[in-house]
Protein backbone atom coordinates (compact mmCIF):
# COMPACT_ATOMS: atom_id res chain seq x y z
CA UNK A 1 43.95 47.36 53.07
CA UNK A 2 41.84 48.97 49.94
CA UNK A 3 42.21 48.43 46.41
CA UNK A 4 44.11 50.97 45.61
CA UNK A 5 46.38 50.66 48.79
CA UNK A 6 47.16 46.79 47.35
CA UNK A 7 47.98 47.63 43.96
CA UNK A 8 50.06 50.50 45.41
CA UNK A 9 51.68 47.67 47.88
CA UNK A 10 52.43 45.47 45.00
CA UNK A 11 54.04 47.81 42.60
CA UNK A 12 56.56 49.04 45.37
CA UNK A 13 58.14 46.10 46.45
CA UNK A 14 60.82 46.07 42.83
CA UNK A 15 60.51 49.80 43.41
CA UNK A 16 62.11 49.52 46.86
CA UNK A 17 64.97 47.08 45.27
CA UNK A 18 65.43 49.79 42.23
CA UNK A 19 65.98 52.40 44.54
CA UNK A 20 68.35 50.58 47.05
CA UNK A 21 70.65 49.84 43.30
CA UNK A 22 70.10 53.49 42.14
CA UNK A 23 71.40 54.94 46.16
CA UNK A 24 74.41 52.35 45.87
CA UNK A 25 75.44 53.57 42.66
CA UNK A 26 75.38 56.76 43.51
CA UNK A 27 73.07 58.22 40.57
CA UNK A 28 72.01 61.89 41.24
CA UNK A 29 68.16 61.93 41.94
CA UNK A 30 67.98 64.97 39.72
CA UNK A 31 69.58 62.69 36.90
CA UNK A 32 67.06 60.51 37.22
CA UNK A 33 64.29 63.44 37.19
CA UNK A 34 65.85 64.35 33.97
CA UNK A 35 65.82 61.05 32.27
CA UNK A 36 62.48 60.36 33.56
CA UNK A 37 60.91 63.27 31.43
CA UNK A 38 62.84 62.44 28.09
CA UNK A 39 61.59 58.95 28.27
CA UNK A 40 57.78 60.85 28.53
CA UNK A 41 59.23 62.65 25.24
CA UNK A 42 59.40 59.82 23.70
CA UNK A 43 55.90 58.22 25.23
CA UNK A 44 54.73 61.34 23.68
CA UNK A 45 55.89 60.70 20.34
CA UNK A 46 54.79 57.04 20.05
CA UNK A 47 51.05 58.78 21.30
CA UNK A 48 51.56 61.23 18.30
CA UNK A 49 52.08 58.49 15.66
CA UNK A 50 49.33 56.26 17.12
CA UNK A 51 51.32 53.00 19.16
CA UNK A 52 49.22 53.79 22.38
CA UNK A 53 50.60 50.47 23.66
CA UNK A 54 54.41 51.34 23.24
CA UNK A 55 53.91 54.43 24.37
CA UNK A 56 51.92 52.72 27.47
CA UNK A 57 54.87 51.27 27.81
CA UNK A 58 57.15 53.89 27.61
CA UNK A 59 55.66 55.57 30.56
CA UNK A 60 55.37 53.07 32.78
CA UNK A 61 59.51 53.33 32.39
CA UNK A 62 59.09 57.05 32.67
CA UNK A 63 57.08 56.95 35.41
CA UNK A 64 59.81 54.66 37.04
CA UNK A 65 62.25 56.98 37.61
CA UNK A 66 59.81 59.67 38.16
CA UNK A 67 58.47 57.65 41.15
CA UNK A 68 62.11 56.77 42.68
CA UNK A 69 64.05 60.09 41.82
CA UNK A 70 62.04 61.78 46.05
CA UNK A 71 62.92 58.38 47.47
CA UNK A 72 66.52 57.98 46.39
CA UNK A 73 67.29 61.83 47.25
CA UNK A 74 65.84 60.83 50.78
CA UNK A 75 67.74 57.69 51.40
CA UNK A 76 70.85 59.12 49.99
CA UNK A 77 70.49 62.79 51.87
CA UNK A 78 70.55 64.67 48.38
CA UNK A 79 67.15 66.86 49.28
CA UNK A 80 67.32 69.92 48.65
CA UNK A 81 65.37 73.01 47.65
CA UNK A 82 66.42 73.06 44.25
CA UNK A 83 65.92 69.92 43.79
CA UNK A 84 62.35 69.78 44.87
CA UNK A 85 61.99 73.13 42.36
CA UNK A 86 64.01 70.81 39.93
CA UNK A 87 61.33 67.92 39.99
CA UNK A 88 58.46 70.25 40.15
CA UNK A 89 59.68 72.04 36.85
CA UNK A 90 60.34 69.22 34.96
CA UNK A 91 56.90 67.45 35.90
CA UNK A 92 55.57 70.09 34.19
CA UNK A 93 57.37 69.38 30.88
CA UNK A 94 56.47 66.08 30.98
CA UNK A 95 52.72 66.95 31.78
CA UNK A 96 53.04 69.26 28.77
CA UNK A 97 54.47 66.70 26.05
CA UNK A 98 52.12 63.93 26.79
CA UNK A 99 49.06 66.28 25.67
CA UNK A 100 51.39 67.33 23.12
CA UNK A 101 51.59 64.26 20.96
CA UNK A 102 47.89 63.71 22.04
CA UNK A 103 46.84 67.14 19.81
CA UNK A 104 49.11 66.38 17.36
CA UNK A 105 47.26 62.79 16.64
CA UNK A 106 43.73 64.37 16.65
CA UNK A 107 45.15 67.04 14.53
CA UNK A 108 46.17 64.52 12.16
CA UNK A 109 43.34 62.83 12.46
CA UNK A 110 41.27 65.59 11.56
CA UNK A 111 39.42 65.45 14.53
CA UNK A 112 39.09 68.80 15.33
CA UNK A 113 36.89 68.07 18.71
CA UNK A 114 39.26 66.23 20.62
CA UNK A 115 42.16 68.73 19.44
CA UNK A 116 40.15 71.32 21.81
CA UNK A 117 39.29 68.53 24.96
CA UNK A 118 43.03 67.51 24.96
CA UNK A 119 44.03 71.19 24.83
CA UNK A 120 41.77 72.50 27.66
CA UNK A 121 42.52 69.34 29.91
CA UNK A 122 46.10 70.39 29.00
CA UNK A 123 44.99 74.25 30.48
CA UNK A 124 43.49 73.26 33.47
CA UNK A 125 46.21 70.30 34.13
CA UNK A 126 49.04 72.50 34.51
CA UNK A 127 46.50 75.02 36.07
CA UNK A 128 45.83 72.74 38.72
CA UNK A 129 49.37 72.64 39.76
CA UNK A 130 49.92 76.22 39.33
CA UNK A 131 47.04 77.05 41.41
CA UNK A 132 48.45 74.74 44.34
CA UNK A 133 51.81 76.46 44.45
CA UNK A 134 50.68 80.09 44.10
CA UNK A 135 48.11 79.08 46.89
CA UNK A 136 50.63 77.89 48.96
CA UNK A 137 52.93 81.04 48.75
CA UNK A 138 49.68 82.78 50.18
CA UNK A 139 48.69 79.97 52.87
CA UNK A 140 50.12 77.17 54.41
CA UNK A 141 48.24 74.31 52.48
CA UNK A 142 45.70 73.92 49.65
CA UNK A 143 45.94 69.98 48.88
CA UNK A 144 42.17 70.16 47.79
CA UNK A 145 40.71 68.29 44.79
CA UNK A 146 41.15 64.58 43.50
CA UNK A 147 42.75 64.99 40.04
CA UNK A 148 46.32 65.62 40.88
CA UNK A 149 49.28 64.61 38.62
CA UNK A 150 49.58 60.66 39.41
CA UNK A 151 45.99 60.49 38.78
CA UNK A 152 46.28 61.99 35.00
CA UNK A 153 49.34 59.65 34.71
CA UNK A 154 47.65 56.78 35.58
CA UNK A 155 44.88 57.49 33.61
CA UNK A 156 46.73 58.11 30.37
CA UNK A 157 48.31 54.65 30.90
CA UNK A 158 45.01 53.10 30.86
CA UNK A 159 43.98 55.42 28.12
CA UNK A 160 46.95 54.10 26.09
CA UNK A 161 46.48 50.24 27.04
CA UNK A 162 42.84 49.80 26.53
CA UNK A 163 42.45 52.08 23.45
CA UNK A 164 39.97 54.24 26.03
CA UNK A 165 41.87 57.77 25.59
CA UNK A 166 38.26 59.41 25.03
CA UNK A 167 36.72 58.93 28.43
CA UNK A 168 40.38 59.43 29.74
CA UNK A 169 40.68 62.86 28.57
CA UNK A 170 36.96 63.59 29.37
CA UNK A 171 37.58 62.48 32.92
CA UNK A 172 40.94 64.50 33.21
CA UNK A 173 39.22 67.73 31.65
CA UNK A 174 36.12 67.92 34.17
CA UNK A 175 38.09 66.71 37.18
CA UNK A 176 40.54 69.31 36.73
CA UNK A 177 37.89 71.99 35.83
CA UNK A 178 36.98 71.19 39.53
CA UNK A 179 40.08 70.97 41.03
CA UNK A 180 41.18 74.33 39.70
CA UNK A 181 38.14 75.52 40.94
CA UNK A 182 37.90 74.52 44.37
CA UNK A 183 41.55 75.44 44.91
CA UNK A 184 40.24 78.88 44.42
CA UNK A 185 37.22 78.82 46.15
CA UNK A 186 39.45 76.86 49.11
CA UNK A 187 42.01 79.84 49.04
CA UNK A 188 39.47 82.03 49.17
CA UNK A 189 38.02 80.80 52.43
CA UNK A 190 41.49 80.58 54.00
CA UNK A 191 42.38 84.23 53.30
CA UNK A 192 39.05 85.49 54.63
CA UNK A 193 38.65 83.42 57.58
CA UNK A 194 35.19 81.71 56.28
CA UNK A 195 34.23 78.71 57.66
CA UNK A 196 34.18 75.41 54.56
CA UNK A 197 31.45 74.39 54.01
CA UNK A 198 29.76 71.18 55.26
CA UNK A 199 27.99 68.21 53.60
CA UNK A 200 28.73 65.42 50.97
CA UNK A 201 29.30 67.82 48.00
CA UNK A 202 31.19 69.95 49.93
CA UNK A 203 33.57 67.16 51.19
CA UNK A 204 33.32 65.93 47.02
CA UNK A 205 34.17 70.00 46.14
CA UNK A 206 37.36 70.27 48.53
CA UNK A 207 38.12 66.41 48.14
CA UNK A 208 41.06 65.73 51.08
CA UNK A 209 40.91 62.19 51.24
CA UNK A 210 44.08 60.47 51.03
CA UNK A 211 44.88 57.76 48.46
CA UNK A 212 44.24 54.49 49.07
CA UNK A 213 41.47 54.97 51.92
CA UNK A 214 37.50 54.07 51.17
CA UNK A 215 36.31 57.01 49.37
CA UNK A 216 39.29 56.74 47.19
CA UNK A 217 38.73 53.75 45.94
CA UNK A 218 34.66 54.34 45.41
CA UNK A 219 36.39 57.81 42.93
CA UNK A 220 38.51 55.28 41.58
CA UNK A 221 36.20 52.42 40.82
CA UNK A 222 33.82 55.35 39.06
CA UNK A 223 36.30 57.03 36.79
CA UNK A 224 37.55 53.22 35.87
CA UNK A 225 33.78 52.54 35.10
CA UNK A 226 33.29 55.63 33.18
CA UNK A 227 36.60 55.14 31.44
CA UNK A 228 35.29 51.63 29.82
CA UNK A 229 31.90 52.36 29.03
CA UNK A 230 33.17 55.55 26.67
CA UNK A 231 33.47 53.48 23.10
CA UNK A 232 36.71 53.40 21.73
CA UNK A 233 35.49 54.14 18.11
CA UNK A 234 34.90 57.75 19.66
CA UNK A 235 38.53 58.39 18.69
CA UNK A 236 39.09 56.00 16.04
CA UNK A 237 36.07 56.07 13.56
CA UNK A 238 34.40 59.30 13.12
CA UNK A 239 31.32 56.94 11.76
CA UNK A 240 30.73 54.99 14.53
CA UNK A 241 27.88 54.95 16.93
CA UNK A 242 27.63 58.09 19.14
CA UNK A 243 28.21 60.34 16.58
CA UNK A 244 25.54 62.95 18.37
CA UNK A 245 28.32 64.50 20.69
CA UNK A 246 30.32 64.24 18.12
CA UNK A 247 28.81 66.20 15.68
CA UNK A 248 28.45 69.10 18.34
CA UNK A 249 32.08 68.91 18.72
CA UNK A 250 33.09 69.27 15.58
């Protein structure tokens, strides 16, 4: 089993019990969809007022039911096309007011240079999802590139608990410049019959590696590394060290 596979192992297990009580009580997976992006409203509002731990918190909760909401409509034979529409609507919202209260902080802040990173890694975010689903009204697939939406959530939780939102929003921002990118580039190759091309970046460029297998976890174990090395006074003291980026940014 990898890393990643483990952790994922781990966290399911009260999952599994959570959705068993939610399919005997009969709760609506799309009730649960909905109550899983208000509780991101509110994550979002604790990240505008700067408590990155509550609101940490907060979406580990929303995250919960976001999580459960596929499973339970499974088990309980409740899928259905609206309902996947439903979910993929509302993921979107929450997406949206995360970065939200994220621009609003640097905006009070003052910080004028993470006000534009946040807002373009907003862009491309919700880019990157667009780009799968109008790809996939063209072909049958285009599952291509690593930063998908449980990656940003994940990383925004470990933005939040380790006071390491910087490097989280830089990592977000590039990975989904790529993403968006080779979703293009992949679509393009599909339409016109050309052959992908072959090679470590190219398997990097039109990244189809599951989660939790080997190269996974190396991505993973990078982005973490990345994550922790980026200072936290980048955000929080506009004096501190590494003020050289900085400076271009603002």
């Amino acid at each position: 089993m990898t890393f990643t596979g483990a952790i994922g192992a781990v966290f399911w297990l009260p999952l599994r019990a959570l959705i068993n009580l939610t399919v005997s009580l009969g709760i609506h997976p799309n009730v649960l969809t909905l109550i899983g992006v208000l509780i991101n409203v509110v994550a979002a509002w604790y990240l505008a007022t700067n408590h990155f731990i509550i609101a940490g918190l907060v979406m580990i909760l929303a995250n919960v039911f976001d999580m459960i909401d596929g499973k339970v409509a499974h088990i309980a034979g409740k899928q259905s096309l609206f309902g996947a529409f439903w979910d993929s609507t509302l993921d979107r919202f929450s997406d949206l007011a995360l970065f939200t209260g994220l621009i609003w902080l640097y905006a009070e802040l003052g910080r004028n240079g993470y006000v534009l990173i946040a807002t373009l890694a907003l862009i491309f975010s919700i880019m990157t999802s667009y780009a799968r689903a109008r790809a996939e009204s063209l072909i049958q697939k285009c599952k291509v590139g690593f930063m998908e939406r449980p990656e940003r959530i994940v990383l925004f939780m470990i933005g939040a608990f380790t006071n390491r939102m910087a490097g989280v929003l830089w990592v977000i921002l590039v990975l989904a410049i790529i993403t968006v990118s080779n979703r293009i580039h992949y679509t393009y190759l599909v339409l016109n019959n050309k052959p992908m091309p072959a090679g470590w970046f190219a398997r990097f460029f039109f990244w189809q590696d599951e989660r939790a297998t080997l190269p996974y976890d190396i991505w993973v174990i990078v982005i973490l590394a990345f994550v922790w090395l980026v200072p936290p006074d980048w955000i929080s003291d506009p004096t501190a060290t590494g003020m050289g980026l900085l400076s271009f940014l603002r």
